[in-house]
N, C-alpha and C. Protein backbone atom coordinates (compact mmCIF):
# COMPACT_ATOMS: atom_id res chain seq x y z
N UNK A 1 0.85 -1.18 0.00
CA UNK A 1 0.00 0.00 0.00
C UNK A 1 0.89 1.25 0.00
N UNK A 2 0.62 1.63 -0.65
CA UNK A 2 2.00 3.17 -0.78
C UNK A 2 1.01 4.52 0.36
N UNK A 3 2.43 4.40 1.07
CA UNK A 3 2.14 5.61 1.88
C UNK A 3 3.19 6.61 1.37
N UNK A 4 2.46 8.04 2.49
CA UNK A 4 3.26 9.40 2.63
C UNK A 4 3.48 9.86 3.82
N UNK A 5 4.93 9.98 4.07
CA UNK A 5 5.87 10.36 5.15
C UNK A 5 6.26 11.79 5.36
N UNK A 6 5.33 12.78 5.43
CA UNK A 6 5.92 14.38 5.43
C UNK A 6 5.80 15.14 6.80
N UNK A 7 6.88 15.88 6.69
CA UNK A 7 6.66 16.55 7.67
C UNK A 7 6.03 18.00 7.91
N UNK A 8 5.42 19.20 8.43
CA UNK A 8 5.37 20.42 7.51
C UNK A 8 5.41 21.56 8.39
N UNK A 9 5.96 22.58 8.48
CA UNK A 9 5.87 23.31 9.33
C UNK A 9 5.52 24.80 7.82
N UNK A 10 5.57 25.61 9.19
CA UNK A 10 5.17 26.83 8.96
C UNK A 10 6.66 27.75 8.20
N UNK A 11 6.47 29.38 7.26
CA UNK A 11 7.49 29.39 7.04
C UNK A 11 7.23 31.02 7.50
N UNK A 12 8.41 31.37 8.12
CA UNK A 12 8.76 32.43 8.63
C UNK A 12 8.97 33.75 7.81
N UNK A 13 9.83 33.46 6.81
CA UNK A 13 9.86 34.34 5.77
C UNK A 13 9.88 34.03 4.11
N UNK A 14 9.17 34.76 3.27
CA UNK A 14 9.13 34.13 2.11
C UNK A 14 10.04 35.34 1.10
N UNK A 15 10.78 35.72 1.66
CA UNK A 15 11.94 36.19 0.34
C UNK A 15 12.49 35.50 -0.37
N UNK A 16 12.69 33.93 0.22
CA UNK A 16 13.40 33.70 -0.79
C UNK A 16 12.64 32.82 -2.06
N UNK A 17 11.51 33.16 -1.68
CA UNK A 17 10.24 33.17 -3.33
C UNK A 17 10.79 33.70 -4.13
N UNK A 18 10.98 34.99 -3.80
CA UNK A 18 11.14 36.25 -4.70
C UNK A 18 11.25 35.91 -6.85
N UNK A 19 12.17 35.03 -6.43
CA UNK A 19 12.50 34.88 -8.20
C UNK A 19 11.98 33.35 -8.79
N UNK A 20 11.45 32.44 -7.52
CA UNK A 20 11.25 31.44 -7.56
C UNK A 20 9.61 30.98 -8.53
N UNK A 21 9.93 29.88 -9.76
CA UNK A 21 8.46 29.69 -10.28
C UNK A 21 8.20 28.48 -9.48
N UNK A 22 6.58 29.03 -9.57
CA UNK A 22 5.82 28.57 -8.64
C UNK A 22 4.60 28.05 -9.55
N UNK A 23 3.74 26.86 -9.23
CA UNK A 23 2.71 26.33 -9.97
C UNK A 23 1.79 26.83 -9.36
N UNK A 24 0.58 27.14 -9.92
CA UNK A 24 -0.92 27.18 -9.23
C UNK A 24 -1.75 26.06 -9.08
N UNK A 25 -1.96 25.66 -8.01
CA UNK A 25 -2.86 24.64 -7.81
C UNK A 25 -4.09 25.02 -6.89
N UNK A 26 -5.76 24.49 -7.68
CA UNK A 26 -6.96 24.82 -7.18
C UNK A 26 -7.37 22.95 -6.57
N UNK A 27 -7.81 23.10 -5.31
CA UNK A 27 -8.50 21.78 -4.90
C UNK A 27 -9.31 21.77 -4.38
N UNK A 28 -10.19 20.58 -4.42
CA UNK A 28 -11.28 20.45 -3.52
C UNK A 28 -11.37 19.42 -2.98
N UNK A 29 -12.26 18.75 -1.86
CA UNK A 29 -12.74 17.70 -1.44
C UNK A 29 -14.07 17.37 -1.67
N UNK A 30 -13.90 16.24 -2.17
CA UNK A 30 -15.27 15.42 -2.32
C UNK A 30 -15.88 15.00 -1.09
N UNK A 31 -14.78 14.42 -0.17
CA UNK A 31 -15.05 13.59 0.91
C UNK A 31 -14.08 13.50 2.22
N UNK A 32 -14.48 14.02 3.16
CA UNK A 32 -13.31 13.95 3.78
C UNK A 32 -14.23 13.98 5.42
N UNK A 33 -13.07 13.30 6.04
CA UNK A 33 -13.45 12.74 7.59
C UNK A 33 -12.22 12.66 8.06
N UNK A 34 -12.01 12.13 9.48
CA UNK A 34 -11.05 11.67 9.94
C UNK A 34 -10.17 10.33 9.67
N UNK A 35 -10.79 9.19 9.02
CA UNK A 35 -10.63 8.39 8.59
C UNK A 35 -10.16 8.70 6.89
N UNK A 36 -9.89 9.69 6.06
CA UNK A 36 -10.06 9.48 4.78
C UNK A 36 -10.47 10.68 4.35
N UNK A 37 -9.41 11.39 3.34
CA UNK A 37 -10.07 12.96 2.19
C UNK A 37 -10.11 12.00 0.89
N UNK A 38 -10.83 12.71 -0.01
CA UNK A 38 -10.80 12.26 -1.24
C UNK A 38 -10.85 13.78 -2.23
N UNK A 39 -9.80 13.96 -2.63
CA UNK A 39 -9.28 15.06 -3.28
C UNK A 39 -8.98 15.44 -4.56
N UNK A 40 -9.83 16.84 -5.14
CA UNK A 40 -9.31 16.49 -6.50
C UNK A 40 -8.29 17.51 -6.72
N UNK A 41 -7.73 17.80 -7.70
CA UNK A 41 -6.82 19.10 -7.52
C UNK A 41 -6.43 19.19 -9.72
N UNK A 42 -6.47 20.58 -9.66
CA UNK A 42 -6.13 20.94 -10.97
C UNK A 42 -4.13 21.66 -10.44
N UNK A 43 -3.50 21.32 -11.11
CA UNK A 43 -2.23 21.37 -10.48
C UNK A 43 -1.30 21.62 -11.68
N UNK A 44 -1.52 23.14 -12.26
CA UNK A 44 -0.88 23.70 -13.29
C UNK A 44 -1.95 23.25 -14.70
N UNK A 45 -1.35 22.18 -15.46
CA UNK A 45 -2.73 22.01 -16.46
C UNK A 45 -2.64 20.25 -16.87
N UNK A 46 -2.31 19.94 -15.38
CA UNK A 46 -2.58 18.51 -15.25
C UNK A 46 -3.92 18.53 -14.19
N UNK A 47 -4.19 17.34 -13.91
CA UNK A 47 -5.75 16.83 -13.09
C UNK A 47 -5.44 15.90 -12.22
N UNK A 48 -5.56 15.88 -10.96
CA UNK A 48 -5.58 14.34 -10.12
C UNK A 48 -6.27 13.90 -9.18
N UNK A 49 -6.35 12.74 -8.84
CA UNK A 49 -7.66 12.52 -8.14
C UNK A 49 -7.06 11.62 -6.96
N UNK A 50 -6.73 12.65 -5.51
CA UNK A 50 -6.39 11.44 -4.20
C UNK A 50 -7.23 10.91 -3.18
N UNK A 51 -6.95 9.85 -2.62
CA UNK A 51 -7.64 9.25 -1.66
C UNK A 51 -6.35 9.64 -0.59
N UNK A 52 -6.64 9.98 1.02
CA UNK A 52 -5.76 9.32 1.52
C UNK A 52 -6.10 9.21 3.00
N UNK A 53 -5.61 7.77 3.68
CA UNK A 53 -6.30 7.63 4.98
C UNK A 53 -6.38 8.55 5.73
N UNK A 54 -6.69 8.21 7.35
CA UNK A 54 -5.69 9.02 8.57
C UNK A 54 -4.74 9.11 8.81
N UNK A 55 -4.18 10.35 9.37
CA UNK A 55 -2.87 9.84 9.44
C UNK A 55 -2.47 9.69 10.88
N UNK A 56 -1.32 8.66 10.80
CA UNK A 56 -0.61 7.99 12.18
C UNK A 56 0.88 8.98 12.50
N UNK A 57 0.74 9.96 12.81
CA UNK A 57 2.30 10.35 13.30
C UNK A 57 1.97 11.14 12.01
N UNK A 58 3.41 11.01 11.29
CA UNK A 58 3.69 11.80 10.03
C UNK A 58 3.52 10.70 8.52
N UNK A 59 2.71 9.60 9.02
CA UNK A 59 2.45 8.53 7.76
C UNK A 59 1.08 8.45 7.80
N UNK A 60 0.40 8.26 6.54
CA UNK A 60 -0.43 8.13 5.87
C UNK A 60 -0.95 7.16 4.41
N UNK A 61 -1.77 6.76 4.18
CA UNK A 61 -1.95 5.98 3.54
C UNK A 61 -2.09 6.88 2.35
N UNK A 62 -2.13 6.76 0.46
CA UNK A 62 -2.12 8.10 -0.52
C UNK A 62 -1.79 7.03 -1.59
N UNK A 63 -3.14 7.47 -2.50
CA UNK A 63 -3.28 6.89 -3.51
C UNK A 63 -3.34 8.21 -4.57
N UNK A 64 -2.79 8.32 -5.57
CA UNK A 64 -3.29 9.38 -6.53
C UNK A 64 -2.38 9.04 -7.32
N UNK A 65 -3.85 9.50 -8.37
CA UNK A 65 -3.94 9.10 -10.17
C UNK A 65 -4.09 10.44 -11.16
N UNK A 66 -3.82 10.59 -11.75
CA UNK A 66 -3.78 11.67 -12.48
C UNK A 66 -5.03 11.50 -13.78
N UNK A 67 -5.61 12.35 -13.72
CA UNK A 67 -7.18 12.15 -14.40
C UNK A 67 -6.95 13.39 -15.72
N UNK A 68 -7.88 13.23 -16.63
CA UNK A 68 -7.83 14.32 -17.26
C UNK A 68 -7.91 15.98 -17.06
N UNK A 69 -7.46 16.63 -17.03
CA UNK A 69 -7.95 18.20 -16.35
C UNK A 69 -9.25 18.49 -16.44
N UNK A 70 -10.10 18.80 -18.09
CA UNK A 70 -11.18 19.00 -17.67
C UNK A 70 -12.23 17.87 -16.99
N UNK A 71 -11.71 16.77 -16.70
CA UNK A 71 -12.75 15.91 -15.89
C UNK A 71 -12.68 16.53 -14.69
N UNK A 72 -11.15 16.86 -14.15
CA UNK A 72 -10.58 17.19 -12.46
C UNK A 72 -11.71 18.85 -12.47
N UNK A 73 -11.23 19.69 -13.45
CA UNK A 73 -12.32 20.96 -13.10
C UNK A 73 -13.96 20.89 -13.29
N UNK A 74 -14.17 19.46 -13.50
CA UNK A 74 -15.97 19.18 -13.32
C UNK A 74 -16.17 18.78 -11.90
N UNK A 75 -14.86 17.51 -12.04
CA UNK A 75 -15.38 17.35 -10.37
C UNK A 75 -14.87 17.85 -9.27
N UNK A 76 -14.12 19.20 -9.61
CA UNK A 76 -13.99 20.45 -8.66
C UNK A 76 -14.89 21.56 -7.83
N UNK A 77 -16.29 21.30 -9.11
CA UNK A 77 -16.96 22.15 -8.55
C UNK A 77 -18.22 21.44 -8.03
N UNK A 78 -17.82 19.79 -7.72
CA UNK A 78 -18.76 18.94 -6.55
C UNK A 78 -17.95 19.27 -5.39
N UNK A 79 -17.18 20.00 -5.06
CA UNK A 79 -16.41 20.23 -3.84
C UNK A 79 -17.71 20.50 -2.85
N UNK A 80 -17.41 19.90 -1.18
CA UNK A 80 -17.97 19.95 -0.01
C UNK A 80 -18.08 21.40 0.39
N UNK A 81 -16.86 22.50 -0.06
CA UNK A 81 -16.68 23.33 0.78
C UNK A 81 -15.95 24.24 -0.43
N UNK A 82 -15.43 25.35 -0.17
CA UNK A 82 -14.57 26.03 -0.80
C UNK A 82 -13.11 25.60 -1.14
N UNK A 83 -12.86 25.64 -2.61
CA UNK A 83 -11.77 25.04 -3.02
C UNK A 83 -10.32 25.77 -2.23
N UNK A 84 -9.10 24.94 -2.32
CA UNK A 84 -8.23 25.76 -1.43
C UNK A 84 -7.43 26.07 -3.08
N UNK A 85 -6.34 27.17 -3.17
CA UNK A 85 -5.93 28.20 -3.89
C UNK A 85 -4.71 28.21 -3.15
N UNK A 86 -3.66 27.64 -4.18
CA UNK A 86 -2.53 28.01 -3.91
C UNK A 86 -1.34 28.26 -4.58
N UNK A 87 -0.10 28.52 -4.46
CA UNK A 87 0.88 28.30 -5.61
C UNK A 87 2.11 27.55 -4.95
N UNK A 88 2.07 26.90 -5.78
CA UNK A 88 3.21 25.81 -5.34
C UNK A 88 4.58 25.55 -5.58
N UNK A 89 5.84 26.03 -4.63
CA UNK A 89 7.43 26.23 -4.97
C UNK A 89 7.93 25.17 -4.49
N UNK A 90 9.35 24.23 -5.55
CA UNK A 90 9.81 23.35 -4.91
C UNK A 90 11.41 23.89 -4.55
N UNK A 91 11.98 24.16 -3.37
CA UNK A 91 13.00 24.29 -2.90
C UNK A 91 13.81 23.07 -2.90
N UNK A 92 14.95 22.98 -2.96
CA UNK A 92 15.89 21.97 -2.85
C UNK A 92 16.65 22.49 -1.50
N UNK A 93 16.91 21.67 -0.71
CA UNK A 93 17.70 21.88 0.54
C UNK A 93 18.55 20.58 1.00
N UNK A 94 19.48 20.68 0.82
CA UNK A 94 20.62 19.47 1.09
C UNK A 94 20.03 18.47 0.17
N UNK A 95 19.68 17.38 0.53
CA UNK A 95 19.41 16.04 0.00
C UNK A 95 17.44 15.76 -0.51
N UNK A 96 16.65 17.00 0.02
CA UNK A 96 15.28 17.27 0.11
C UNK A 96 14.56 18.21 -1.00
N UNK A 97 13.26 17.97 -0.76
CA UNK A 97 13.28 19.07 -1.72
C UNK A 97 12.00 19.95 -1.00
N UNK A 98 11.87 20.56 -0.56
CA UNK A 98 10.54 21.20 0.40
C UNK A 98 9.31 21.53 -0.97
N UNK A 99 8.32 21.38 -0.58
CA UNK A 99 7.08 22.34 -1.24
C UNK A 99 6.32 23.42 -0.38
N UNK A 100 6.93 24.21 -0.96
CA UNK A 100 6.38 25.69 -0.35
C UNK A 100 4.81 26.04 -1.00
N UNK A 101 4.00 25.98 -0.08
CA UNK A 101 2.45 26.47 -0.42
C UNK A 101 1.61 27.66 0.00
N UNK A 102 2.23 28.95 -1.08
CA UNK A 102 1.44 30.16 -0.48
C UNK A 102 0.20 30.37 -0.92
N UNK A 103 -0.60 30.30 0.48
CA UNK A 103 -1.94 29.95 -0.30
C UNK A 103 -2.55 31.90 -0.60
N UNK A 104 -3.60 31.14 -1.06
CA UNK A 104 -4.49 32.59 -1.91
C UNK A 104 -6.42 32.42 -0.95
N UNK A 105 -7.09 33.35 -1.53
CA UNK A 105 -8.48 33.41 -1.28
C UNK A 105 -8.37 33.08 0.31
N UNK A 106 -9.45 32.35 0.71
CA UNK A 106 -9.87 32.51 2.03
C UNK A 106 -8.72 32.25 2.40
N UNK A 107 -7.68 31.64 2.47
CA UNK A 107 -6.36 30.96 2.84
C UNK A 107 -5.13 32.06 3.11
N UNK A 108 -5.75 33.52 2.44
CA UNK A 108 -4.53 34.28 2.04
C UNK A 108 -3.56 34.58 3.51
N UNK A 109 -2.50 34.64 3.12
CA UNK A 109 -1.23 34.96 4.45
C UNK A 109 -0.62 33.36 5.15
N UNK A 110 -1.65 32.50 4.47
CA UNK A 110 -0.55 31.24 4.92
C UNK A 110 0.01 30.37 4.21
N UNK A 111 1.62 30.55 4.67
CA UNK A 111 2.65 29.61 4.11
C UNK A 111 2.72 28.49 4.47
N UNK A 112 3.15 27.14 4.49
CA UNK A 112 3.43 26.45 5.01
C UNK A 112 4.38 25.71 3.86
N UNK A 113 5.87 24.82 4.51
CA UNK A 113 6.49 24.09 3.39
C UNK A 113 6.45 22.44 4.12
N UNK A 114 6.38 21.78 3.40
CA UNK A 114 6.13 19.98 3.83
C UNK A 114 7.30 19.51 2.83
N UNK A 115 7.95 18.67 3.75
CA UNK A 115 8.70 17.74 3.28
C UNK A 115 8.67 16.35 3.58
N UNK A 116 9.04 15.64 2.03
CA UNK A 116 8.28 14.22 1.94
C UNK A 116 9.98 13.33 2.60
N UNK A 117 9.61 12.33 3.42
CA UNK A 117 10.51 11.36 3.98
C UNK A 117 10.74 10.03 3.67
N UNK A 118 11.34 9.30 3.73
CA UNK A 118 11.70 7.60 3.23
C UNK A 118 10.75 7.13 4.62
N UNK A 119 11.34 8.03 5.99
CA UNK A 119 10.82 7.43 7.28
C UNK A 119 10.65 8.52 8.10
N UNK A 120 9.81 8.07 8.98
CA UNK A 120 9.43 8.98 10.36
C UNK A 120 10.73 9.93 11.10
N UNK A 121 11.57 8.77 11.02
CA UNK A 121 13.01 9.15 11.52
C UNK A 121 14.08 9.94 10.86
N UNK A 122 13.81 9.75 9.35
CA UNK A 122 14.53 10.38 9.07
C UNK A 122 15.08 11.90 9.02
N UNK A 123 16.23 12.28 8.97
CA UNK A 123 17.23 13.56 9.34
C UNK A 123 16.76 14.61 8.29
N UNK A 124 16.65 15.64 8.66
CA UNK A 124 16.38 16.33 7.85
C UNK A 124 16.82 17.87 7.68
N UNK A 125 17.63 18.39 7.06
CA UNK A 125 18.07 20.05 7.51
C UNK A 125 17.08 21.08 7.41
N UNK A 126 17.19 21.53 8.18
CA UNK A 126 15.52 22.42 7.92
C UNK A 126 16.62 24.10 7.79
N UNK A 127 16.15 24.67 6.92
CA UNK A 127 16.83 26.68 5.95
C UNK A 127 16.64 27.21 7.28
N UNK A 128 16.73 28.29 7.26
CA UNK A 128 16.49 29.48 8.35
C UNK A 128 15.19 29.98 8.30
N UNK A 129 14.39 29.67 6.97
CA UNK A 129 12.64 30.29 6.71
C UNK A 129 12.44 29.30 7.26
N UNK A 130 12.42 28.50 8.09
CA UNK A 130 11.56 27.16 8.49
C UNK A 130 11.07 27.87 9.97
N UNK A 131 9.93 28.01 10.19
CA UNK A 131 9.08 27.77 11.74
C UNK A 131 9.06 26.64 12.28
N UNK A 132 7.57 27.34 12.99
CA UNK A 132 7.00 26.05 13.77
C UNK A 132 6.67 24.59 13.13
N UNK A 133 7.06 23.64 13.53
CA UNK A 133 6.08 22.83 13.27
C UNK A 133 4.98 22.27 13.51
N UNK A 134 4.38 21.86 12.16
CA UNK A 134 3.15 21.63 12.49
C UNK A 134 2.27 20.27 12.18
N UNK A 135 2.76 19.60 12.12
CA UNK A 135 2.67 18.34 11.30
C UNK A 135 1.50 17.54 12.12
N UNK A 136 1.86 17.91 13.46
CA UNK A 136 0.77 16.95 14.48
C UNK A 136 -0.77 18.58 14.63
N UNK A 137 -0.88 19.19 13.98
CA UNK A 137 -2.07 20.50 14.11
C UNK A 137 -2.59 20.09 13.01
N UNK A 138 -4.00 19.56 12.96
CA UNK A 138 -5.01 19.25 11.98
C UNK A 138 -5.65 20.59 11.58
N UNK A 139 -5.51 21.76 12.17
CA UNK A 139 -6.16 22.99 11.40
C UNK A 139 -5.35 23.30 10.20
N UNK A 140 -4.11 22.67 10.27
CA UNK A 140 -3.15 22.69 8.95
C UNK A 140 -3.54 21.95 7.94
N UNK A 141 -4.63 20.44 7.95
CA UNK A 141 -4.68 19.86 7.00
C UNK A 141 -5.57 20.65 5.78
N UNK A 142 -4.93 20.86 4.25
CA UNK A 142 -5.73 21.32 3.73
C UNK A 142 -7.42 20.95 3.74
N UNK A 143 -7.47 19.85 4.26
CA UNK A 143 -9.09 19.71 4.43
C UNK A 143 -9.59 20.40 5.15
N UNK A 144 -9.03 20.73 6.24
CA UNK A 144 -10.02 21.14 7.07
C UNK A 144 -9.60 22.76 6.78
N UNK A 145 -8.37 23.32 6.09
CA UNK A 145 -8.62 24.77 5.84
C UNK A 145 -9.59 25.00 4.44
N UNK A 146 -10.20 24.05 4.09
CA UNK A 146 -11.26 24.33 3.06
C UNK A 146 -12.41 24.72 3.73
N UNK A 147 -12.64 23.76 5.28
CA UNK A 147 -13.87 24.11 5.57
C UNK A 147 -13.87 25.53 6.64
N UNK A 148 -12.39 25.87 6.93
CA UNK A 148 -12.25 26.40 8.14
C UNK A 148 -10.95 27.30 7.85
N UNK A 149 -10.80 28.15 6.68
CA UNK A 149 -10.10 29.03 6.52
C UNK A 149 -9.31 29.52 7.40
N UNK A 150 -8.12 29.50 6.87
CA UNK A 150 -6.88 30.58 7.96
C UNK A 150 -7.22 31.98 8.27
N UNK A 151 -8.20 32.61 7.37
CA UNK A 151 -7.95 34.09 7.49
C UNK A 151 -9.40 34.13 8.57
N UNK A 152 -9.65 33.23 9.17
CA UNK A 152 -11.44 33.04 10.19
C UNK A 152 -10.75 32.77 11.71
N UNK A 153 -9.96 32.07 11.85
CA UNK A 153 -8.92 31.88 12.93
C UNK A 153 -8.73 33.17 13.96
């Protein structure tokens, strides 16, 4: 069963965006609980469609398939809640590669960067823009900032 191992904290400062390209990605949820989101996401001018369990620690269960775009922007707008809006930077840092997600719309003013792991344990150098972490705070999961916006907090 293929899982995902990330960790994600918050980011302190975003200068070093500045020159950095960044993708736009719009998502929604079809379905989502504590047990399980089911997610679609338009992600530049590809389409994909994830499942992924609860998560245990920083692992999770994550299935995703890549669907046609305009199928992903039909079944975007069966979304539960308001789609989340973001743009998406991949940093390289030592041996890693972070995804920086500055979000937009209800979301606007929050950063957060997640980095994907082999293991729970594994070492990781975290830049000087790295905060808090947040990996164990479910108001971070994009699901629940669809239903429960950062800028309402």
């Amino acid at each position: 069963m293929p899982k995902e191992i990330e960790r994600k904290f918050l980011v302190k400062s975003c200068n070093f965006l500045n020159n950095a390209p960044g993708t736009t990605i719009k998502q929604g949820y079809i379905s989502s609980g504590p047990k399980h989101s089911v997610r679609v996401r338009c992600y530049g001018d590809r389409g994909f469609i994830t499942i992924k369990g609860a998560t245990q620690g920083a692992t999770r269960d994550e299935f995703e398939y890549e669907i046609p775009l305009a199928d992903a922007e039909q079944i975007l707008a069966l979304s539960e809640q308001t789609p989340i809006e973001k743009t998406r930077y991949r940093i390289a840092v030592g041996k890693h590669v972070f995804e920086v997600d500055r979000f937009a719309g209800a979301n606007e003013g929050l950063v957060v960067a997640e980095v994907e792991l082999a293991s729970e344990d594994e070492a990781v150098e975290l830049p000087d823009w790295i905060g808090r972490e947040v990996t164990d705070d479910p108001r971070y999961y994009n699901s629940n900032l669809s239903r429960r916006p950062f800028t309402t907090w």
